[in-house]
Protein backbone atom coordinates (compact mmCIF):
# COMPACT_ATOMS: atom_id res chain seq x y z
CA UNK A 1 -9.10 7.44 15.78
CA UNK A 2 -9.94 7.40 19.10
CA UNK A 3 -13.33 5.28 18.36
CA UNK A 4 -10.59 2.57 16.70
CA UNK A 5 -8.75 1.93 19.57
CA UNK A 6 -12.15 1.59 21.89
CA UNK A 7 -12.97 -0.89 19.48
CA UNK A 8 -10.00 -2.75 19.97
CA UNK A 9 -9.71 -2.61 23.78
CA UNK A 10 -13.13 -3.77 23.77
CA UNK A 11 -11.88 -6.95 21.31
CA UNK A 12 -8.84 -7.54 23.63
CA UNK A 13 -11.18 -7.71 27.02
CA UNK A 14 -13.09 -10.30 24.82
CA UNK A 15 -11.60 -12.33 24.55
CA UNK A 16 -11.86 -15.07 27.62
CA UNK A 17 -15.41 -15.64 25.77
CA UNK A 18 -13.72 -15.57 22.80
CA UNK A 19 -11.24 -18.44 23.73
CA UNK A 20 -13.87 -21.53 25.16
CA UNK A 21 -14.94 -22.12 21.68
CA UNK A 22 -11.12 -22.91 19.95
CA UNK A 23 -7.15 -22.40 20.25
CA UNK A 24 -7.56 -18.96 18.72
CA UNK A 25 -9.23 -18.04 14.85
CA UNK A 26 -6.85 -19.95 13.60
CA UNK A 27 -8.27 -23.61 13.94
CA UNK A 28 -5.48 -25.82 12.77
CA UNK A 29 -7.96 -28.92 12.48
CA UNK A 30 -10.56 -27.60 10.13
CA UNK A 31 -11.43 -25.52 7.71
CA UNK A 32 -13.06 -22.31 8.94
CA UNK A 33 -13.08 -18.52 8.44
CA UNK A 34 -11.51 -15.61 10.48
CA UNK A 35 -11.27 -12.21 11.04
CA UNK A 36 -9.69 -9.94 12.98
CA UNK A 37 -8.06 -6.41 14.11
CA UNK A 38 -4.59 -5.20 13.81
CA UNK A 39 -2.75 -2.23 15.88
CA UNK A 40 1.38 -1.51 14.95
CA UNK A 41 4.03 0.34 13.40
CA UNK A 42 6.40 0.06 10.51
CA UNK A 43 10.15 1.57 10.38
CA UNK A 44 9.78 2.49 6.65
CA UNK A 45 12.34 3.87 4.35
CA UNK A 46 12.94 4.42 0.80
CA UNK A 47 15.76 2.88 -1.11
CA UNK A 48 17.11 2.94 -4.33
CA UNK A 49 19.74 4.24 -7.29
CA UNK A 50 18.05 7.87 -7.32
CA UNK A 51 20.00 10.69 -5.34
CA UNK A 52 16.71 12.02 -3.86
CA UNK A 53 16.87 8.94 -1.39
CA UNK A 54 20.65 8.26 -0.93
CA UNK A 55 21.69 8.48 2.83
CA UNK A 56 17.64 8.55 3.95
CA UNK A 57 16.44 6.98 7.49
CA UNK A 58 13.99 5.06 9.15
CA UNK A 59 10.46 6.87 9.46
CA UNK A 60 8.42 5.59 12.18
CA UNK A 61 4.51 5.18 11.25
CA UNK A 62 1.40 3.67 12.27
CA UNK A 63 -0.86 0.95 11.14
CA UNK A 64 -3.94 0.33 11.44
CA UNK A 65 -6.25 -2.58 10.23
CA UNK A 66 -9.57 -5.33 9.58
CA UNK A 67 -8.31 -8.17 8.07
CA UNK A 68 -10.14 -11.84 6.69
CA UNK A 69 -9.17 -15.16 6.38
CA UNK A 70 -9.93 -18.78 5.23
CA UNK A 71 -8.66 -22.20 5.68
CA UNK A 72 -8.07 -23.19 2.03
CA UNK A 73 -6.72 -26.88 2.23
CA UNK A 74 -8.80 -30.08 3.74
CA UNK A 75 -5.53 -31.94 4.43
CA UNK A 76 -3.00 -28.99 5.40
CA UNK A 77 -2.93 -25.95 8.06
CA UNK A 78 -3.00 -23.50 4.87
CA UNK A 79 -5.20 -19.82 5.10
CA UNK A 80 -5.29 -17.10 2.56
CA UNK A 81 -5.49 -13.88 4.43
CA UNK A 82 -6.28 -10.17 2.81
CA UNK A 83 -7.52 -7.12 4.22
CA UNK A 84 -7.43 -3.80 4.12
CA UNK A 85 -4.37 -1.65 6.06
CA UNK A 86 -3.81 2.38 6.84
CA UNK A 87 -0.02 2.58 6.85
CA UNK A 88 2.09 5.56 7.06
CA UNK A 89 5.20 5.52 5.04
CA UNK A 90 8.32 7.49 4.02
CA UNK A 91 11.69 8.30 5.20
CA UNK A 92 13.60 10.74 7.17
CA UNK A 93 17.06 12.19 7.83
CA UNK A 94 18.31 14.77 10.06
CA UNK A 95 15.54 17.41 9.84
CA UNK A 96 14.20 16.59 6.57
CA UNK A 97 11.12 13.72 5.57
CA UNK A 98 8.66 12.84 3.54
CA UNK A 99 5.77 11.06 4.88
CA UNK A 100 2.74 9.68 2.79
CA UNK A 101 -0.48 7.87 3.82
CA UNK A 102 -1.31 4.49 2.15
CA UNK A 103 -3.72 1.89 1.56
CA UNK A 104 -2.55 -1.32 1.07
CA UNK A 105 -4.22 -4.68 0.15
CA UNK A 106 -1.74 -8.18 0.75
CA UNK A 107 -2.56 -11.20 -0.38
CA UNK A 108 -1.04 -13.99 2.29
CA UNK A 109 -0.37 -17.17 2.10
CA UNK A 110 0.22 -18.54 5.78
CA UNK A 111 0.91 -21.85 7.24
CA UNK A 112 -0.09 -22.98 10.76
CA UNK A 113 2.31 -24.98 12.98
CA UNK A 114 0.66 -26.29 16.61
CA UNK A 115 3.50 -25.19 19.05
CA UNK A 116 1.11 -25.99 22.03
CA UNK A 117 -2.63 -26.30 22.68
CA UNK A 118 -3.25 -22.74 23.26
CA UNK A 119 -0.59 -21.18 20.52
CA UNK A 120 -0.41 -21.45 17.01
CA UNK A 121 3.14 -20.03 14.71
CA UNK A 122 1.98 -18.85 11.59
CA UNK A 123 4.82 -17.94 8.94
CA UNK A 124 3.68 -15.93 6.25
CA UNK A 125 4.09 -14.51 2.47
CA UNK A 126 2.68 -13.08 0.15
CA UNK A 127 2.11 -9.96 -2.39
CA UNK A 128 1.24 -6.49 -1.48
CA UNK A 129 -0.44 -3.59 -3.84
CA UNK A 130 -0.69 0.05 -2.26
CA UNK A 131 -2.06 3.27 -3.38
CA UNK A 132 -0.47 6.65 -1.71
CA UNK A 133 -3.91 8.74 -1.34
CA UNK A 134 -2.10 12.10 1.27
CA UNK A 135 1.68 13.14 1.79
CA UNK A 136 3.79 15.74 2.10
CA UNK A 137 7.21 17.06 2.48
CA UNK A 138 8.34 18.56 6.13
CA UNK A 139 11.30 20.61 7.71
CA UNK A 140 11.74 20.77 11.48
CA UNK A 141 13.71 23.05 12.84
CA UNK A 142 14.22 23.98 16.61
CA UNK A 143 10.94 22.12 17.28
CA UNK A 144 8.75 23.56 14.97
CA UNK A 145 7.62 21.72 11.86
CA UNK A 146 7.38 23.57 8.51
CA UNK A 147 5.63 21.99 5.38
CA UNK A 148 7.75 22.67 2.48
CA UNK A 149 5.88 20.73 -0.56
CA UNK A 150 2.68 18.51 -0.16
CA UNK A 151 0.44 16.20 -2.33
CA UNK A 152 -2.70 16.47 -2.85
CA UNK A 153 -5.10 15.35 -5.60
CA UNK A 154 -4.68 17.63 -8.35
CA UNK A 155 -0.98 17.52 -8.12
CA UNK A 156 1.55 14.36 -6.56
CA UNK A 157 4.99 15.57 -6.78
CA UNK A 158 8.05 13.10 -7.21
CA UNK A 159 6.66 9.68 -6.42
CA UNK A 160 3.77 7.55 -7.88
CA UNK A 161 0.79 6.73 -5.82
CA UNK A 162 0.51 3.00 -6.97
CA UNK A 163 3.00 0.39 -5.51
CA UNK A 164 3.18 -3.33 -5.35
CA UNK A 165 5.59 -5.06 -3.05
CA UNK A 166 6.04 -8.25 -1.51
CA UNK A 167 6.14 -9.33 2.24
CA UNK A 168 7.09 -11.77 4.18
CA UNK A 169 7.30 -12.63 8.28
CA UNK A 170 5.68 -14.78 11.13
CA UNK A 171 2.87 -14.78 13.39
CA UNK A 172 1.67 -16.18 16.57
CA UNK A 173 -1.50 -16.52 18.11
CA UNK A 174 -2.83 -17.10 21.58
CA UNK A 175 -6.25 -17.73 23.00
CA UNK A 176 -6.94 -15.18 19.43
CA UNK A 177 -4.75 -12.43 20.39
CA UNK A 178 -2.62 -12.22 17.54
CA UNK A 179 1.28 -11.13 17.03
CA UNK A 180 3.33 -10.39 13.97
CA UNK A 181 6.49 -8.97 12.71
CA UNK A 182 8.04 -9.08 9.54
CA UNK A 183 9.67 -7.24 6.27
CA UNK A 184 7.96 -5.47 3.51
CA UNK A 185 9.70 -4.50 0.42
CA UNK A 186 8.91 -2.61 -2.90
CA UNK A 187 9.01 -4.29 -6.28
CA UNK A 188 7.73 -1.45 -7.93
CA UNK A 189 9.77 1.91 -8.81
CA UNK A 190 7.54 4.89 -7.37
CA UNK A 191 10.16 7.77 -9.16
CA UNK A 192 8.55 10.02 -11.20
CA UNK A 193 11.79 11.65 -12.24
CA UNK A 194 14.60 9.49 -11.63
CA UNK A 195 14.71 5.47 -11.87
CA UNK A 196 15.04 3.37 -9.05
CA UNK A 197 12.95 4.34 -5.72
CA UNK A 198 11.67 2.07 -3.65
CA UNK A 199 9.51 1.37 -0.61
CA UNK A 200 10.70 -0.68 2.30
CA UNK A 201 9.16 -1.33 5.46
CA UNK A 202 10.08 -3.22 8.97
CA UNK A 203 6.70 -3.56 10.63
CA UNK A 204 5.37 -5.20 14.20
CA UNK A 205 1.39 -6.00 14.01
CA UNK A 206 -0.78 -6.60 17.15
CA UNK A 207 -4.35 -7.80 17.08
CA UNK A 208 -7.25 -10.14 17.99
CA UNK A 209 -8.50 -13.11 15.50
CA UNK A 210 -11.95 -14.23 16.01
């Protein structure tokens, strides 16, 4: 972890050289290919008909992650972005969550609008599919954390690991450094035992295209 975000500060001081040879990785006037880094957090919850999730909060989470994109129209400021994300999910309420760790590959569809000659707005949407690979179940009480149920590979208690969602939001880039924000919801019902749970995520992205 700590080796990921040297990485990134060293992407962020960067990129001055970074910035004399376009706008930013996103190159409205050609076709080209990008990549980049991405730093944030999600506000993630879980929603649904089942009574496991009625009345559950906001969870707070990180993400982390390398993402790849591509100019896919001569006469139109269209990319295709994917990538591969670490995002930590779940939900709390009062002294009670459940947290999982997840993988998630999105398939984005983004358009580029020149604001100025330096920044570029780039709304986006576009599927998501996610696999849950750690998790667990936690109690906290007067400051100390107790695990009360976890998942692990031989068994995965009350929720699938597989998920597809869909999300949607809006970019902007600067000179390559890169901001996001956006909504990511779940189409798919991760209850094991009871129909209708869902995962839902607000989520603020930071990065560096080049």
């Amino acid at each position: 972890m700590k080796k990921f975000f040297a990485v990134i500060a060293a992407l962020v001081l960067s990129v001055p050289s970074f910035a004399q040879y376009s706008s930013g990785g996103f190159d409205l006037d050609k076709e080209n290919l990008y990549y980049g880094v991405r730093i944030g957090m999600t506000g993630a919850t879980l929603s649904g008909d089942a009574a496991a999730v009625k009345d559950l909060g906001t969870k707070v989470g990180l993400t982390l992650a390398g993402v790849i994109g591509l100019h896919i129209s001569k006469s139109a400021p269209v990319f295709l972005e994917s990538g591969l994300y670490y995002t930590e999910r779940g939900a709390k309420k009062n002294k009670f969550s459940v947290s999982y760790n997840n993988l998630e590959i999105p398939i984005l569809v983004k358009y580029g609008i020149k604001a100025t000659d330096d920044i570029a707005i780039l709304p986006f949407l576009g599927p998501v599919f996610s696999y849950a690979f750690s998790g667990k179940y936690k109690y906290t009480e007067g400051g100390t954390s107790v695990e009360v149920g976890a998942f692990d590979e031989k068994k995965w208690d009350g929720l699938k690991r597989a998920n597809m969602g869909f999300k949607l939001g809006c970019g902007a880039e600067y000179n390559n450094l890169y901001l996001e924000a956006g909504y990511q919801f779940g189409i798919t019902d991760i209850s094991k035992s009871e129909d209708g749970i869902h995962s839902n995520a607000l989520f603020v992205n930071f990065g560096v295209n080049f």
